[in-house]
C-alpha atoms as a PDB file:
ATOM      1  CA  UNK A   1       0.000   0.000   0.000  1.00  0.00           C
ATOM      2  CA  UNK A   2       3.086   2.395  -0.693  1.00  0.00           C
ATOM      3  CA  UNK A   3       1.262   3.603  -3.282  1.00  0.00           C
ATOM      4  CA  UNK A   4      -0.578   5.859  -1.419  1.00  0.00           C
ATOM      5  CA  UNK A   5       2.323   8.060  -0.031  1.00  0.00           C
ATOM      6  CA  UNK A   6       4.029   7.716  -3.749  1.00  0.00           C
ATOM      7  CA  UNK A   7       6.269  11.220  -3.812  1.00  0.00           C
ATOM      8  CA  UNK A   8       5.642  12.339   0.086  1.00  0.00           C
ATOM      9  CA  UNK A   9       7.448  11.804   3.425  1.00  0.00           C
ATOM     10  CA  UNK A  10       6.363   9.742   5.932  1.00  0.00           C
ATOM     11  CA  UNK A  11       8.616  10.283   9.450  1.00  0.00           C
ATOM     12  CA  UNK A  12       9.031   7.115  12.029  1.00  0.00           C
ATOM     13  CA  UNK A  13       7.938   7.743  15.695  1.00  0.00           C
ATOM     14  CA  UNK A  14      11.431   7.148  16.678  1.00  0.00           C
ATOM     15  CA  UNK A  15      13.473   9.433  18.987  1.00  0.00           C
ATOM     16  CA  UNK A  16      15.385  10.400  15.864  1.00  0.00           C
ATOM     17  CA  UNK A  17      12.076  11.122  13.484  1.00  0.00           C
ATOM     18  CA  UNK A  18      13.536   9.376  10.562  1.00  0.00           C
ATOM     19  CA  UNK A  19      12.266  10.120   6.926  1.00  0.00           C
ATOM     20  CA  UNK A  20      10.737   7.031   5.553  1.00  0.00           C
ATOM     21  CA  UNK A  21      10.933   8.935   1.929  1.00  0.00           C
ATOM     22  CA  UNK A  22      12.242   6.393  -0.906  1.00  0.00           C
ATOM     23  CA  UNK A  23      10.318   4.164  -2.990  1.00  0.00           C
ATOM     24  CA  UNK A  24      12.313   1.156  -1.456  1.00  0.00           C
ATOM     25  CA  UNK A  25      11.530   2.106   2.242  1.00  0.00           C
ATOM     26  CA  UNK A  26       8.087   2.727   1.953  1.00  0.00           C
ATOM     27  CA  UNK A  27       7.623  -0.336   0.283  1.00  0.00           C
ATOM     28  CA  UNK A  28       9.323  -2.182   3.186  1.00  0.00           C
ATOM     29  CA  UNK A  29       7.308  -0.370   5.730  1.00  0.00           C
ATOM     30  CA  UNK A  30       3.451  -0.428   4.112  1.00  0.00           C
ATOM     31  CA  UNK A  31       3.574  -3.287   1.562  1.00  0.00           C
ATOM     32  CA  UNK A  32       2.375  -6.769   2.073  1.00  0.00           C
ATOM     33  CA  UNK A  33       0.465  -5.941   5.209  1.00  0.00           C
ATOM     34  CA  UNK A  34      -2.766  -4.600   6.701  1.00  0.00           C
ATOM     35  CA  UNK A  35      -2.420  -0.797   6.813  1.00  0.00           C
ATOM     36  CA  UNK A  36      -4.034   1.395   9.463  1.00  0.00           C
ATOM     37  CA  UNK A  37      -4.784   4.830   9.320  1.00  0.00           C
ATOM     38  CA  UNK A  38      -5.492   6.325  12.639  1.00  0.00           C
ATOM     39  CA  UNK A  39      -7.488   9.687  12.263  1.00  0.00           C
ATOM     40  CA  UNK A  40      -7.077  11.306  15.505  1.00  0.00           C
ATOM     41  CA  UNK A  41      -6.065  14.184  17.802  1.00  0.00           C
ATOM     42  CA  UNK A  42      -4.926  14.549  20.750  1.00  0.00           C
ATOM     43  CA  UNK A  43      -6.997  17.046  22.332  1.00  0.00           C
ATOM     44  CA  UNK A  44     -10.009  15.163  21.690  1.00  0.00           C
ATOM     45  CA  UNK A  45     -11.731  13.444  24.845  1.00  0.00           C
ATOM     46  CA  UNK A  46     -12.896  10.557  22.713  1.00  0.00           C
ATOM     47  CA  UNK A  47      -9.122  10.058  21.020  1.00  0.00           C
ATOM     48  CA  UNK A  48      -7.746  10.570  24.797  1.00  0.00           C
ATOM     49  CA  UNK A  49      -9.838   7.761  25.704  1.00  0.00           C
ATOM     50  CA  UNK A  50      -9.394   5.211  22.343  1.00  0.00           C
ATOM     51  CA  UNK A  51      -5.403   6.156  21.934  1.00  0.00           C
ATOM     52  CA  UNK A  52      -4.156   3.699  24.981  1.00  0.00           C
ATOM     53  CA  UNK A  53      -6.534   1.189  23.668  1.00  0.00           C
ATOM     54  CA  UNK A  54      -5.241   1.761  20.302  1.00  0.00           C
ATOM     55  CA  UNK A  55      -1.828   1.343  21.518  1.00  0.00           C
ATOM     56  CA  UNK A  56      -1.735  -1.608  23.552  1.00  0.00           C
ATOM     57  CA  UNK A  57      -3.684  -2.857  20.421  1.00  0.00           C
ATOM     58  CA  UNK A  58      -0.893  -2.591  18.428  1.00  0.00           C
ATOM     59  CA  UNK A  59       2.122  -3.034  20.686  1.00  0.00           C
ATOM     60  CA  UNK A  60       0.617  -6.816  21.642  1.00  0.00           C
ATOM     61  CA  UNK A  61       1.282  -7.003  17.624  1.00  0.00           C
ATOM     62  CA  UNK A  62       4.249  -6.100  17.489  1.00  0.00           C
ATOM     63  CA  UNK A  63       6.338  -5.967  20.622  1.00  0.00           C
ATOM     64  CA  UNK A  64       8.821  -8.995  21.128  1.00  0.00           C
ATOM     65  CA  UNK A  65       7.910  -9.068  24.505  1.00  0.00           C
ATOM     66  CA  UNK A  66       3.884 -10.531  23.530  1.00  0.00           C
ATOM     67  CA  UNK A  67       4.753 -11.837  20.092  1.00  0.00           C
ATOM     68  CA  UNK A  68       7.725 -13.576  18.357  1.00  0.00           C
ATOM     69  CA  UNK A  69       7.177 -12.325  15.039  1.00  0.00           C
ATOM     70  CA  UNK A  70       6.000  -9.085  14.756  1.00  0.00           C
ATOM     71  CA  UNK A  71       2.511  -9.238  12.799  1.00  0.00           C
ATOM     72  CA  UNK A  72       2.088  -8.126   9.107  1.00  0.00           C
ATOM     73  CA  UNK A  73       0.470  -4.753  10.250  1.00  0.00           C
ATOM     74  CA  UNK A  74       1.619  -1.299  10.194  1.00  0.00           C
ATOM     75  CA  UNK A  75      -0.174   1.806  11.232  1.00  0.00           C
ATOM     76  CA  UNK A  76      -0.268   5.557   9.845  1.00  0.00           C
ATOM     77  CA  UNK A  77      -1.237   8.687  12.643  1.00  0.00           C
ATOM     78  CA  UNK A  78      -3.038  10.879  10.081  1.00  0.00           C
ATOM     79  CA  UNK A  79      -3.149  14.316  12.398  1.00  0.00           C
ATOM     80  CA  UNK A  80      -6.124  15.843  12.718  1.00  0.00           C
ATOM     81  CA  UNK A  81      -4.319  18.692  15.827  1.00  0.00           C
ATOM     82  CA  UNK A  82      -4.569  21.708  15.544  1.00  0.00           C
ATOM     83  CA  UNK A  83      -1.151  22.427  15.955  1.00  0.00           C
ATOM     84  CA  UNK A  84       1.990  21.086  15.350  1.00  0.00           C
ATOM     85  CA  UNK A  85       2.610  21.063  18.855  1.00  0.00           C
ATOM     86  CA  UNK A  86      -0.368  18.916  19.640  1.00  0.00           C
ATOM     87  CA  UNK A  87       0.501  16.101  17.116  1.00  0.00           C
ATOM     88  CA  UNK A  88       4.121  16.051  18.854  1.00  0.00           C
ATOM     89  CA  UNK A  89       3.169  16.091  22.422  1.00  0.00           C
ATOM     90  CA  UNK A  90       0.438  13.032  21.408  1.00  0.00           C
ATOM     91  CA  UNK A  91       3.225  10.772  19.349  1.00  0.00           C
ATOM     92  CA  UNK A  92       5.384  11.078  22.212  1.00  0.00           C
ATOM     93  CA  UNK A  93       3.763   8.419  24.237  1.00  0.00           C
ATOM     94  CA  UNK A  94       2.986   6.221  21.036  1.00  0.00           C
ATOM     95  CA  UNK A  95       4.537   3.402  20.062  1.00  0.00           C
ATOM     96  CA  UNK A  96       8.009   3.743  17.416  1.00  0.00           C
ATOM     97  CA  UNK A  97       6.888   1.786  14.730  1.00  0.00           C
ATOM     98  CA  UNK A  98       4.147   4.031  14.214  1.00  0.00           C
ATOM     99  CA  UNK A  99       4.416   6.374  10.952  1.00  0.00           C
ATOM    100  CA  UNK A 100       2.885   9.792  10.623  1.00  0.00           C
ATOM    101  CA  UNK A 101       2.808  12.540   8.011  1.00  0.00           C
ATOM    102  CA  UNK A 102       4.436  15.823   8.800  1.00  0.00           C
ATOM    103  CA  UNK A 103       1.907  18.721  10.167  1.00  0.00           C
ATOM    104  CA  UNK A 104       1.320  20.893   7.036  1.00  0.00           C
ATOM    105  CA  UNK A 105       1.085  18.158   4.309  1.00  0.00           C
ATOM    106  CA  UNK A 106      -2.275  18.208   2.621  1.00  0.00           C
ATOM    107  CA  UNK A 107      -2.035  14.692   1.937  1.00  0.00           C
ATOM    108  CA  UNK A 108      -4.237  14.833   5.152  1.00  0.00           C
ATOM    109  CA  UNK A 109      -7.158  16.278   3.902  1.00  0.00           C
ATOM    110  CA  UNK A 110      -6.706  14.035   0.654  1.00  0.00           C
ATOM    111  CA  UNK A 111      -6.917  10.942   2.765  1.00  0.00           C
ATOM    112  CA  UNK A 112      -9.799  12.190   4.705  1.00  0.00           C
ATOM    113  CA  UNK A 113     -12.017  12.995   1.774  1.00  0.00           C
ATOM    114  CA  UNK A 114     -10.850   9.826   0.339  1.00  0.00           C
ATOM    115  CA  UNK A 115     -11.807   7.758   2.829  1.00  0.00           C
ATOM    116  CA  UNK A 116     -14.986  10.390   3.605  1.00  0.00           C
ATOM    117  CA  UNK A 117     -13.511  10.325   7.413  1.00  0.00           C
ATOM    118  CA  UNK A 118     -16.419  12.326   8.982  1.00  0.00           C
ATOM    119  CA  UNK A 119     -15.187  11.773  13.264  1.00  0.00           C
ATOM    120  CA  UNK A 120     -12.430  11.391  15.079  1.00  0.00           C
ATOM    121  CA  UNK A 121     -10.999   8.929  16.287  1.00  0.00           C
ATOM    122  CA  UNK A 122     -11.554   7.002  12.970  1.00  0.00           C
ATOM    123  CA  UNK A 123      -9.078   3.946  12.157  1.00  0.00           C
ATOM    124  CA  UNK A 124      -9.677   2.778   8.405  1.00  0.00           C
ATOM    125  CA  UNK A 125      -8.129  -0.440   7.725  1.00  0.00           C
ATOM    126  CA  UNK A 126      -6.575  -1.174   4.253  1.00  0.00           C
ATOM    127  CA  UNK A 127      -5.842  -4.240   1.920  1.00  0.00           C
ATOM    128  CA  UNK A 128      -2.548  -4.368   0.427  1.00  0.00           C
ATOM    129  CA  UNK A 129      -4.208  -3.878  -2.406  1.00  0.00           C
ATOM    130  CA  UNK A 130      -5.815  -0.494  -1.454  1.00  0.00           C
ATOM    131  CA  UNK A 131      -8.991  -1.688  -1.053  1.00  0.00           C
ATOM    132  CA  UNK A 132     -11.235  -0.883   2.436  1.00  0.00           C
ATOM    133  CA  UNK A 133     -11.463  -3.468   4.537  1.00  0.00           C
ATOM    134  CA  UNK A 134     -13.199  -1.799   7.120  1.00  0.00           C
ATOM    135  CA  UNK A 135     -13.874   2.305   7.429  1.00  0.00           C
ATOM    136  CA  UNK A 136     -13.818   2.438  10.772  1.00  0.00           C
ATOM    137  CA  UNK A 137     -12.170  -0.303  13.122  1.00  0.00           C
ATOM    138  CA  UNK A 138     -12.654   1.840  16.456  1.00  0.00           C
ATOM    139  CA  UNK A 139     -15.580   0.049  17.751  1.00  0.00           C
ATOM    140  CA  UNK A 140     -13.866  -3.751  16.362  1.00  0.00           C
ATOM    141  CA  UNK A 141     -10.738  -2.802  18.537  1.00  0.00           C
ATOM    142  CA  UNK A 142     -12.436  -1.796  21.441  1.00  0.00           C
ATOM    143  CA  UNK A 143     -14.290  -4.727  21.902  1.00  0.00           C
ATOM    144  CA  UNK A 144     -12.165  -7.499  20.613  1.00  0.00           C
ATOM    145  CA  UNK A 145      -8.383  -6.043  20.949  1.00  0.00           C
ATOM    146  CA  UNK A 146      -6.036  -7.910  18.760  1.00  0.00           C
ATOM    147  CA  UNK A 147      -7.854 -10.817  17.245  1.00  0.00           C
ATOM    148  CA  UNK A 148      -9.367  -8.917  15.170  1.00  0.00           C
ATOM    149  CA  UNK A 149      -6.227  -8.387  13.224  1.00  0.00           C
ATOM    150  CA  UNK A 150      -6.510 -12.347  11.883  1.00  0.00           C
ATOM    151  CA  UNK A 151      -9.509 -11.251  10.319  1.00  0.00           C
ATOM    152  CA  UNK A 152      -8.416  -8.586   8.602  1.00  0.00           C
ATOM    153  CA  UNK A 153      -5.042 -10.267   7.402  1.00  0.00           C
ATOM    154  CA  UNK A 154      -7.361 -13.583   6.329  1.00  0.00           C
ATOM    155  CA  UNK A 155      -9.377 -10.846   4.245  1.00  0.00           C
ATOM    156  CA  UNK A 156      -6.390  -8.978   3.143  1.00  0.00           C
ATOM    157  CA  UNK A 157      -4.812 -12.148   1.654  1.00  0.00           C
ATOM    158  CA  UNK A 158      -1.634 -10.655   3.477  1.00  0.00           C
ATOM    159  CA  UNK A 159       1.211 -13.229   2.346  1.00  0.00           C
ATOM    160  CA  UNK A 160       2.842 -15.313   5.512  1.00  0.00           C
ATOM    161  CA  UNK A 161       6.501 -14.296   6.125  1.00  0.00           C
ATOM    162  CA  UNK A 162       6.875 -17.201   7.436  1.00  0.00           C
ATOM    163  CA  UNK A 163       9.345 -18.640   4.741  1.00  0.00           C
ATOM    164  CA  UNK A 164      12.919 -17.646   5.707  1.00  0.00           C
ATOM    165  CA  UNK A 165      16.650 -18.633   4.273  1.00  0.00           C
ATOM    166  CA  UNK A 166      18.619 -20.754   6.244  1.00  0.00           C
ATOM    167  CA  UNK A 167      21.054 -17.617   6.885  1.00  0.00           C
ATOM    168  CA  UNK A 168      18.259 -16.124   8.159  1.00  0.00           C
ATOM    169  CA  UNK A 169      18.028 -18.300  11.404  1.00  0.00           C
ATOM    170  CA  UNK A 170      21.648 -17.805  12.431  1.00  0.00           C
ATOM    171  CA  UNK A 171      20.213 -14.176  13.153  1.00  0.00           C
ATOM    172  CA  UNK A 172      17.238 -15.351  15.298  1.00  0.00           C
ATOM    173  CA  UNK A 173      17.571 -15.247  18.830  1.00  0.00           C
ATOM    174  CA  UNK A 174      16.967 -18.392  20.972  1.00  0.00           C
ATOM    175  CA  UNK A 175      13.656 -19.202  22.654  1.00  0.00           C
ATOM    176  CA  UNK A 176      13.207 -19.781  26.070  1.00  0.00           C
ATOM    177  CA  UNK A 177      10.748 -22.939  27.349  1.00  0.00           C
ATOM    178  CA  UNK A 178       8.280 -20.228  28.357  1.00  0.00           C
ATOM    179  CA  UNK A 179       7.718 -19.252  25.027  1.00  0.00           C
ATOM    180  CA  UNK A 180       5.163 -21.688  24.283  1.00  0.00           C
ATOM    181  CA  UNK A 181       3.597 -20.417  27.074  1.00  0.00           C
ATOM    182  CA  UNK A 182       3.279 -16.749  25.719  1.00  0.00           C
ATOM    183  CA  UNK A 183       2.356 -17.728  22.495  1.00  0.00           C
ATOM    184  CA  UNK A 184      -0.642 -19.498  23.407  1.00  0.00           C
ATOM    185  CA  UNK A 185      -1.232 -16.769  25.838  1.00  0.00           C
ATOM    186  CA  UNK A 186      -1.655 -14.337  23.215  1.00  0.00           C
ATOM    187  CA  UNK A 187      -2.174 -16.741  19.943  1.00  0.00           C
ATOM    188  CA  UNK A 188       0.255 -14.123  18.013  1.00  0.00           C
ATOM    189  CA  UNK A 189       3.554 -14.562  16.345  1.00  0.00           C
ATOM    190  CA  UNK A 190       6.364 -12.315  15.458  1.00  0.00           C
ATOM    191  CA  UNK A 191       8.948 -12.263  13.139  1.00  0.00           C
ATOM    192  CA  UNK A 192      11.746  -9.504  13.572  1.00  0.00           C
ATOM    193  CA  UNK A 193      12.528  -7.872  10.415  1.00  0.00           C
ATOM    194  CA  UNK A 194      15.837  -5.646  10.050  1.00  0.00           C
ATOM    195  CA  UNK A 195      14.333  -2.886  10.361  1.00  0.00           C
ATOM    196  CA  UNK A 196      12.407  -3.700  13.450  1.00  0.00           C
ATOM    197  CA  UNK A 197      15.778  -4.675  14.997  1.00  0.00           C
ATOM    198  CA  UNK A 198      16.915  -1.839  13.888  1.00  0.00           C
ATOM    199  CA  UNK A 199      14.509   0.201  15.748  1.00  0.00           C
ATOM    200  CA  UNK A 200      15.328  -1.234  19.148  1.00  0.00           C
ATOM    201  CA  UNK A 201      18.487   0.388  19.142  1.00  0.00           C
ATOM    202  CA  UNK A 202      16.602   3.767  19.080  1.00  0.00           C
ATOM    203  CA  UNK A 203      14.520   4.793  21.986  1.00  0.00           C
ATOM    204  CA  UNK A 204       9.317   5.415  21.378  1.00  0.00           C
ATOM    205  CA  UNK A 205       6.953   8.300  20.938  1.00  0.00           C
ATOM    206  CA  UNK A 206       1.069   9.432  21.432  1.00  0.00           C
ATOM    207  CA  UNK A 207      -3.701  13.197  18.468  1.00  0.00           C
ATOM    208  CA  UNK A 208      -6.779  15.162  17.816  1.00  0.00           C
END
């Protein structure tokens, strides 16, 4: 779903705010996976209230500590603040593998009317493809948390990572006998890509 930010910057929620800019690393970050976009702000009383949800929604996807392969999901913050200021203060307690669009880009209003976003907070769920899976996933992830994901990848057709080169186990770290445990805690898996690896080096970041 790169396609959609073709030609426009999308920054990492990372204590560094990297560019996610080139063709190549947007494609690793949005394709092949369910896509969120989060319409939001953090000034709002009813985005105050959904954005911890939201959160632990998506960190017991994608934190190593729940999972132990990270699921084939990524997320967008599309800022509805009013002010710079206001998106920054609200990423700050998000997660780091969360992407955003800087403040002024009008991509933002494009997406809304696009996706005739009418509320906040308003998470639209995307195919790989493009196509809507669901317009708004508020109420879904509210009342079911993360297993709703496995319907949206089974819908998505979302391709299983699951096939890795041999070299590509040398890099995997060793499970403990509790792992078992934990994954039929949580019925999620994770698989640590490069540049999720990459991303624990770095230190995390929370709209209206």
């Amino acid at each position: 779903m790169s396609s959609l930010f073709t030609g426009k910057v999308l920054i990492r929620n990372n204590s560094d705010w990297d560019e996610v800019d080139t063709e190549q690393e947007l494609s690793i970050k949005l394709d092949n996976k369910v896509l969120l976009l989060y319409f939001g702000a953090g000034e709002c009383p009813e985005c105050q209230a959904f954005a911890p949800i939201l959160k632990d929604f998506f960190v017991k996807l994608t934190d190593e500590f729940y999972v132990n392969r990270a699921s084939q999901i990524a997320l967008v913050y599309i800022s509805q603040d009013q002010t710079q200021e206001q998106q920054e203060s609200f990423l700050r307690d998000m997660p780091r593998k969360w992407l955003f669009l800087p403040f002024q880009d009008e991509l933002k209003r494009d997406l809304e009317q696009m996706f005739a976003v009418d509320h906040v907070p308003t998470v639209v769920v995307l195919k790989p493809s493009g196509e809507v899976v669901t317009r708004d996933a508020v109420e879904e992830i509210v009342r079911l948390g993360p297993a709703c994901f496995w319907n949206w990848q089974e819908a998505s057709e979302v391709i299983d990572r699951n096939f890795l080169l041999a070299e590509d186990f040398d890099d995997l770290p060793s499970r403990s006998f509790t792992d078992p445990i934990r994954r039929l805690k949580y019925k999620i898996e994770k698989e640590p890509s490069k540049d999720d690896l990459e991303e624990e080096e770095h230190g995390d970041k929370t709209l209206f």
